[in-house]
C-alpha atoms as a PDB file:
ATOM      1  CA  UNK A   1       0.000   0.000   0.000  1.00  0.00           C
ATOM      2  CA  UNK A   2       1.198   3.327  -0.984  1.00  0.00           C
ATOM      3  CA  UNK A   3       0.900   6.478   1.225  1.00  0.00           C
ATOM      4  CA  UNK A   4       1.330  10.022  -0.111  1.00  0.00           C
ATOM      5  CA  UNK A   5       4.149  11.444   2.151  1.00  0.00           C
ATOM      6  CA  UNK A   6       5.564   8.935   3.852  1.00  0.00           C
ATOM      7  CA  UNK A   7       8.080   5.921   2.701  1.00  0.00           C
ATOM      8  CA  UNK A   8      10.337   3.679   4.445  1.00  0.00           C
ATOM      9  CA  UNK A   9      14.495   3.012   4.464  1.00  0.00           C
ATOM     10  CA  UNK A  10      15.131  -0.291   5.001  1.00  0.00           C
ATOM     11  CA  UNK A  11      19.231  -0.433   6.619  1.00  0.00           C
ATOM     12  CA  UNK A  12      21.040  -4.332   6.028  1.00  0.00           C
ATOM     13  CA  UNK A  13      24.824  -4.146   8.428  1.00  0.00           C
ATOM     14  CA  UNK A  14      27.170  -6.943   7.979  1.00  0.00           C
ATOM     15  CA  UNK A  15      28.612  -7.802  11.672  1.00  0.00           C
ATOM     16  CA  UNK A  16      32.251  -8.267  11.719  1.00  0.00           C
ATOM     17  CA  UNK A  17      31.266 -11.275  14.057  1.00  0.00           C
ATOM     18  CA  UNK A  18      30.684 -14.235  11.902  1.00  0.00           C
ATOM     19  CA  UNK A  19      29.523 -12.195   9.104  1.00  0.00           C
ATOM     20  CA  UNK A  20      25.591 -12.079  10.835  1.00  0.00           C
ATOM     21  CA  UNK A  21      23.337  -9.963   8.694  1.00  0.00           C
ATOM     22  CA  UNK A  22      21.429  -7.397  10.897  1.00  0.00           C
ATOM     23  CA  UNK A  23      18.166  -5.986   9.616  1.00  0.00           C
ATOM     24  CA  UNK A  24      17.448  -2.478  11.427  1.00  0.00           C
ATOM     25  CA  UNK A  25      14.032  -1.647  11.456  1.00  0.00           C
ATOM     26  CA  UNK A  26      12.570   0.850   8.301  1.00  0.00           C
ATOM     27  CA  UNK A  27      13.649   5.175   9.211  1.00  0.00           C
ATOM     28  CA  UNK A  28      10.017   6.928   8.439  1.00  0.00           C
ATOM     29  CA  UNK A  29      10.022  10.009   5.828  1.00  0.00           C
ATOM     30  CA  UNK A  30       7.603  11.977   6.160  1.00  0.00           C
ATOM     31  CA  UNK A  31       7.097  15.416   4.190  1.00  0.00           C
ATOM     32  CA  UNK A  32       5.658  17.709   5.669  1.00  0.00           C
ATOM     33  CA  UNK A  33       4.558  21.651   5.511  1.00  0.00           C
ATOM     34  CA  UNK A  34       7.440  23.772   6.127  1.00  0.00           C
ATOM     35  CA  UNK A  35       7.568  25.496   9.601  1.00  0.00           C
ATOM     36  CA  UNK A  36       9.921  28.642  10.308  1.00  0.00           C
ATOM     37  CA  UNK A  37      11.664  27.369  12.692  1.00  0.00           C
ATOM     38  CA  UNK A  38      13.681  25.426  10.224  1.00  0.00           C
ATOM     39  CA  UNK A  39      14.781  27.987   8.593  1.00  0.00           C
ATOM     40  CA  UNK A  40      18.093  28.948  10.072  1.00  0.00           C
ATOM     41  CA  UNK A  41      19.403  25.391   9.938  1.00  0.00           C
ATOM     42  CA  UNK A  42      18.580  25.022   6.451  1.00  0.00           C
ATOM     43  CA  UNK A  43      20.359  27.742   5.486  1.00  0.00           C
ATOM     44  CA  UNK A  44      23.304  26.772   6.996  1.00  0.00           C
ATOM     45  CA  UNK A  45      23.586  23.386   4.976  1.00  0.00           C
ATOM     46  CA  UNK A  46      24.068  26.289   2.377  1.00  0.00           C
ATOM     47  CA  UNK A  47      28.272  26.752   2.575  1.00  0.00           C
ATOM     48  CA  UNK A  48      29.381  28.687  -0.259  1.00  0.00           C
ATOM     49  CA  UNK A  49      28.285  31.300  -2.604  1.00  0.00           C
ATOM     50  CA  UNK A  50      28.253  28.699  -5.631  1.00  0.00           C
ATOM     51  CA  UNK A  51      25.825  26.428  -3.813  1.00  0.00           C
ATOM     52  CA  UNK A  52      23.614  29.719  -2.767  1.00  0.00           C
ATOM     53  CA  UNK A  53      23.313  30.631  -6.231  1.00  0.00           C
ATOM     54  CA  UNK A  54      22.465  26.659  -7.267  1.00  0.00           C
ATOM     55  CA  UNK A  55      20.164  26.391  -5.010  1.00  0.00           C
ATOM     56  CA  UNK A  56      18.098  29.490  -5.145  1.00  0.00           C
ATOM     57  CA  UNK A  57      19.698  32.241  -7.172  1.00  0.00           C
ATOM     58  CA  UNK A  58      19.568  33.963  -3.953  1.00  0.00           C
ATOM     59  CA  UNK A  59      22.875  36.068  -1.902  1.00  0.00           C
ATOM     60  CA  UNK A  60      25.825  34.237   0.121  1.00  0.00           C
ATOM     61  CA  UNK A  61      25.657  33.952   3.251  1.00  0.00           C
ATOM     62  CA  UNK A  62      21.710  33.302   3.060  1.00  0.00           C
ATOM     63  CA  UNK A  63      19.783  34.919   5.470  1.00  0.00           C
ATOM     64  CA  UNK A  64      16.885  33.043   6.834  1.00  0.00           C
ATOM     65  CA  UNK A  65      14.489  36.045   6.217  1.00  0.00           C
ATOM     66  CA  UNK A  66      14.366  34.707   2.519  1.00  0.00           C
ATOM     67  CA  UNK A  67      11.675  32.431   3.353  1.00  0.00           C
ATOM     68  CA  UNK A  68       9.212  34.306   5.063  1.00  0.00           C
ATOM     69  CA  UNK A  69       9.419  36.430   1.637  1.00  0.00           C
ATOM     70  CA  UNK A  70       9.421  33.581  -0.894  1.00  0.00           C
ATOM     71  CA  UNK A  71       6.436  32.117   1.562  1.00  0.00           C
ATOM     72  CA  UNK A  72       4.243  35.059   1.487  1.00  0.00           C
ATOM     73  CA  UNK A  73       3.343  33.998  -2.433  1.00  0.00           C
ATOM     74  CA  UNK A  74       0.365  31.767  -2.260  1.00  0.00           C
ATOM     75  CA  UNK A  75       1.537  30.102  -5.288  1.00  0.00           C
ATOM     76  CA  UNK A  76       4.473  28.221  -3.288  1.00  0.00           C
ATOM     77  CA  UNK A  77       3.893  25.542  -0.755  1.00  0.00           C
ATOM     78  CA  UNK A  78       7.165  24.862   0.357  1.00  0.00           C
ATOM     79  CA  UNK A  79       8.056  21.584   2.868  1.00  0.00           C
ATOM     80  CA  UNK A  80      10.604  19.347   4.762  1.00  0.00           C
ATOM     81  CA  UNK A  81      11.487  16.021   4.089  1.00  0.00           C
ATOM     82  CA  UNK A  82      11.734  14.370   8.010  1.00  0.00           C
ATOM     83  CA  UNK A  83      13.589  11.007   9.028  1.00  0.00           C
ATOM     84  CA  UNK A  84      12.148  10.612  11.950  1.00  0.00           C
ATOM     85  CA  UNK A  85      13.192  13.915  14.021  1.00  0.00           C
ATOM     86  CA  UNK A  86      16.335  14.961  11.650  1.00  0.00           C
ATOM     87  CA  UNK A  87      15.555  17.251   8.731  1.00  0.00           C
ATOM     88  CA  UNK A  88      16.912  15.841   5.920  1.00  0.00           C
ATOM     89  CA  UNK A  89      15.545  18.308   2.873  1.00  0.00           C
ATOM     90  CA  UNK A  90      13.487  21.321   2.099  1.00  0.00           C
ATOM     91  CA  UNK A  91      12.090  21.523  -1.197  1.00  0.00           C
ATOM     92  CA  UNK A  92       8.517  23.947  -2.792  1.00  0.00           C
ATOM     93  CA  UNK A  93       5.754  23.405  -5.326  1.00  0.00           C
ATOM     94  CA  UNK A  94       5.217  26.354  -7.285  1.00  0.00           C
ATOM     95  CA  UNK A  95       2.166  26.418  -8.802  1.00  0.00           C
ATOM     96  CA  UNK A  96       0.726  27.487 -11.939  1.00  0.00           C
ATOM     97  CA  UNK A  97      -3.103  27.456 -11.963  1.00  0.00           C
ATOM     98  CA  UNK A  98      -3.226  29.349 -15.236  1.00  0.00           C
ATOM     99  CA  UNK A  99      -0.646  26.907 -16.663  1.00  0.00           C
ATOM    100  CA  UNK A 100      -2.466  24.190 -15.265  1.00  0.00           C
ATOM    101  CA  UNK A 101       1.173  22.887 -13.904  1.00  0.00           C
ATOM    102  CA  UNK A 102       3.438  22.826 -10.964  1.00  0.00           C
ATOM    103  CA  UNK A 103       6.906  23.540 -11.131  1.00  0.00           C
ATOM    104  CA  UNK A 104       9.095  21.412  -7.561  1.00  0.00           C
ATOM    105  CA  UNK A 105      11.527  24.119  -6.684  1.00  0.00           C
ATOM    106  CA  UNK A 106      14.715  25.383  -3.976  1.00  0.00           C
ATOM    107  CA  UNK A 107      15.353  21.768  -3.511  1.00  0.00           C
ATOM    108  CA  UNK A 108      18.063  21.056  -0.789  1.00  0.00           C
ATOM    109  CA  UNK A 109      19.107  18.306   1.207  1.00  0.00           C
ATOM    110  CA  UNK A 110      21.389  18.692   4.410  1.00  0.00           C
ATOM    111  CA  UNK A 111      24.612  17.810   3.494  1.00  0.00           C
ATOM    112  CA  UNK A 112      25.141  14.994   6.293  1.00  0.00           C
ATOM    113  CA  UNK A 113      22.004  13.291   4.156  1.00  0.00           C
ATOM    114  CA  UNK A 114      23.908  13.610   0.832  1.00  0.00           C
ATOM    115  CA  UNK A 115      24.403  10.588  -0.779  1.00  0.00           C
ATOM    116  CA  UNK A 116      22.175   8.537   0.399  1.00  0.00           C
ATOM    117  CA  UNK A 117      19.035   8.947  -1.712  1.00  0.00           C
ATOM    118  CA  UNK A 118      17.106  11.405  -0.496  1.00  0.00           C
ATOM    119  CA  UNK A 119      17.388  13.669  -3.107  1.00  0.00           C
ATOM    120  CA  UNK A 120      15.395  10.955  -5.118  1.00  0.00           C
ATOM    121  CA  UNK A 121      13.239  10.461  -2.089  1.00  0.00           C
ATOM    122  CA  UNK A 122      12.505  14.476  -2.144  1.00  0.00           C
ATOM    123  CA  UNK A 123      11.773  14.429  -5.413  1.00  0.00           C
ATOM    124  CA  UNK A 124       9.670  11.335  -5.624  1.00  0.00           C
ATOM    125  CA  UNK A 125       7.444  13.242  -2.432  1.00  0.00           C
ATOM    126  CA  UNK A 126       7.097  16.331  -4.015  1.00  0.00           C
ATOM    127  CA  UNK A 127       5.507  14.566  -7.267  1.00  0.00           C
ATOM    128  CA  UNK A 128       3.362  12.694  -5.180  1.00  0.00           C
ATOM    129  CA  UNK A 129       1.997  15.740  -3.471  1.00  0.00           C
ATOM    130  CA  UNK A 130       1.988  17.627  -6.807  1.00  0.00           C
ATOM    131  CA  UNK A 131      -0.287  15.064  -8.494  1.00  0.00           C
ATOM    132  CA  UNK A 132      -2.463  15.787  -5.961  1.00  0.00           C
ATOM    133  CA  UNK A 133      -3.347  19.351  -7.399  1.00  0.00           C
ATOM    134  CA  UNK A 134      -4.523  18.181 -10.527  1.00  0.00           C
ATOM    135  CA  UNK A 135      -2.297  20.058 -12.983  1.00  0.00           C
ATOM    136  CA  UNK A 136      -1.043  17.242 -15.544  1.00  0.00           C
ATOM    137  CA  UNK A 137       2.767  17.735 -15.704  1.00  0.00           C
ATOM    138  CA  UNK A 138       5.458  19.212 -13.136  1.00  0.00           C
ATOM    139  CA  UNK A 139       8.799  20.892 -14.295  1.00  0.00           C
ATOM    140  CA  UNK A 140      11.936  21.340 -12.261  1.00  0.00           C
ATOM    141  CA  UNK A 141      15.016  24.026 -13.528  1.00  0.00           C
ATOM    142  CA  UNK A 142      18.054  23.592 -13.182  1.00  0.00           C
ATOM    143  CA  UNK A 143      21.952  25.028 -13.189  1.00  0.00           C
ATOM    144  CA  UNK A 144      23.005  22.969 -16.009  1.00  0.00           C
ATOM    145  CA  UNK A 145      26.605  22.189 -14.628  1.00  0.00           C
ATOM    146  CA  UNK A 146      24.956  20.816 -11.673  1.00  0.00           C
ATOM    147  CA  UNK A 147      25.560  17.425 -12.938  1.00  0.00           C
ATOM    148  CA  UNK A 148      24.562  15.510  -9.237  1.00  0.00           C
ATOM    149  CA  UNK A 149      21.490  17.190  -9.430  1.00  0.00           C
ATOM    150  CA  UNK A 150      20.581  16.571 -12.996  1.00  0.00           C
ATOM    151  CA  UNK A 151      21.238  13.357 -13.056  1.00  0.00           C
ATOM    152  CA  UNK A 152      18.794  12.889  -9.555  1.00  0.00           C
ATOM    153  CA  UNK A 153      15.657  14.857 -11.425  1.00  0.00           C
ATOM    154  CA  UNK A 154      16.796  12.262 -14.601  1.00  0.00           C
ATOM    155  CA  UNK A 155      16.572   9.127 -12.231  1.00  0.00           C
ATOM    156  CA  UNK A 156      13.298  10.356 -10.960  1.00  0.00           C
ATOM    157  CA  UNK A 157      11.607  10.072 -14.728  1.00  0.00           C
ATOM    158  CA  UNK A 158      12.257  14.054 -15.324  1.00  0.00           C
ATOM    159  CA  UNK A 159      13.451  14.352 -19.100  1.00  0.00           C
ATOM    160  CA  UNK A 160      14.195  17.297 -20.824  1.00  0.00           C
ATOM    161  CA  UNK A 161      11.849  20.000 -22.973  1.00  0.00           C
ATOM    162  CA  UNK A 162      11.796  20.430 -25.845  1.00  0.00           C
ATOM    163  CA  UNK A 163      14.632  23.153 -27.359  1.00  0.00           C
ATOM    164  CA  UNK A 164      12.137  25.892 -28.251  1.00  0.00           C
ATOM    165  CA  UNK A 165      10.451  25.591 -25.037  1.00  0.00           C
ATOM    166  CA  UNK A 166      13.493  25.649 -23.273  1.00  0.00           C
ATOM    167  CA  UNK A 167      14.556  28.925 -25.135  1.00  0.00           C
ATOM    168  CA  UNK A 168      10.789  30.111 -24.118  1.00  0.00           C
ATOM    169  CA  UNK A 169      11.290  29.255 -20.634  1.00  0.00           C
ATOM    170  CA  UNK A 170      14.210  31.227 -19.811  1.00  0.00           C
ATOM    171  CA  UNK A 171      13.522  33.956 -21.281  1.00  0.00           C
ATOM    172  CA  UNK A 172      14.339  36.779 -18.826  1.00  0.00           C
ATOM    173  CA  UNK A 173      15.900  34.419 -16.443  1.00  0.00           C
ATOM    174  CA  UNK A 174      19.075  34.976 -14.792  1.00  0.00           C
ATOM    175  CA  UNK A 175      20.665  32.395 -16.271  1.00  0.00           C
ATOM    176  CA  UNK A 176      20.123  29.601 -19.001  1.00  0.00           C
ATOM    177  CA  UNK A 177      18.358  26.816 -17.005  1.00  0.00           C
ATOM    178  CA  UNK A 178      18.371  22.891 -17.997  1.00  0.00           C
ATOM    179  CA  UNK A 179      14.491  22.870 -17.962  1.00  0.00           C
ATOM    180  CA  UNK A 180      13.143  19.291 -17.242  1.00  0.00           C
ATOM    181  CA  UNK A 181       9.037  18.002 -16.809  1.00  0.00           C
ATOM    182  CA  UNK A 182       7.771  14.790 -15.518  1.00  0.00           C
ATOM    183  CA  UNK A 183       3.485  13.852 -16.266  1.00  0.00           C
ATOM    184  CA  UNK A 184       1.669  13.447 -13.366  1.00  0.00           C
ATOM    185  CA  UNK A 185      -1.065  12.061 -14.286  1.00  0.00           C
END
């Protein structure tokens, strides 16, 4: 049975004594609405201007003030990806009702969760969530030469537009994005 919004880890550890396999019981994930009191820790996963700019075009060092801003647009439900009590990502849904679609958004995971699959997991939440508005396809942008993160949004069934609409889409943006959709319905 599936559940929007939550999924399970399952951890397998080799003992060094007599090579026993050890089967830890599943880490919940749970995404959930973003609260402000996570803000100043997720900006700190944030370490250098290149990653600030990645991440969300925004200033180095971040201040935490940035999301009470991007929040007050009712187009953007942003959230947190939880394992358990540690926050492991943030990432928004930006959406379009005139377009009729949803674009995920200012995905980041905390770096000691790098790695490990949550990106995927992120990702694979935020669709789920974004199906549930009813717009037919999602898109996701991109710093091209973010090659980690490309290739995540790729492994998640995100494939590239087409070149004319990726000439229409960044139009007027700060910098030429790799534009990518996934359907949703």
């Amino acid at each position: 049975m599936l559940q929007v919004g939550v999924s399970t880890k399952w951890q397998l550890i080799l003992s060094g004594n007599g090579g026993r396999l050890l089967l830890i019981m599943p880490e919940k994930y749970s995404l959930l609405p973003f609260h402000p009191h996570y803000a100043q820790e997720i900006v700190h996963w944030i370490t250098s201007a290149t990653e600030a700019t990645q991440w969300a075009n925004t200033a180095w060092p971040v201040n935490s003030a940035v999301f009470a801003r991007w929040h007050a647009d009712p187009e953007i439900q942003p959230y947190i990806l939880m394992a358990g009590s540690d926050l492991v990502g943030y990432g928004e849904l930006w959406l379009g009702a005139t377009e009729q679609e949803v674009e995920l958004a200012r995905l980041l995971i905390a770096p000691t969760h790098r790695g490990q699959g949550n990106g995927q997991r992120l990702v694979h939440e935020l669709l789920a969530q974004a199906a549930l508005t009813g717009c037919p396809t999602a898109f996701i942008r991109v710093v091209p030469e973010n090659g980690v993160v490309v290739r995540c949004y790729r492994c998640c069934g995100f494939v590239d537009v087409s070149p004319a609409e990726q000439a229409r889409f960044n139009l007027g943006q700060p910098v030429a994005y790799l534009w990518l959709r996934s359907a949703l319905i």
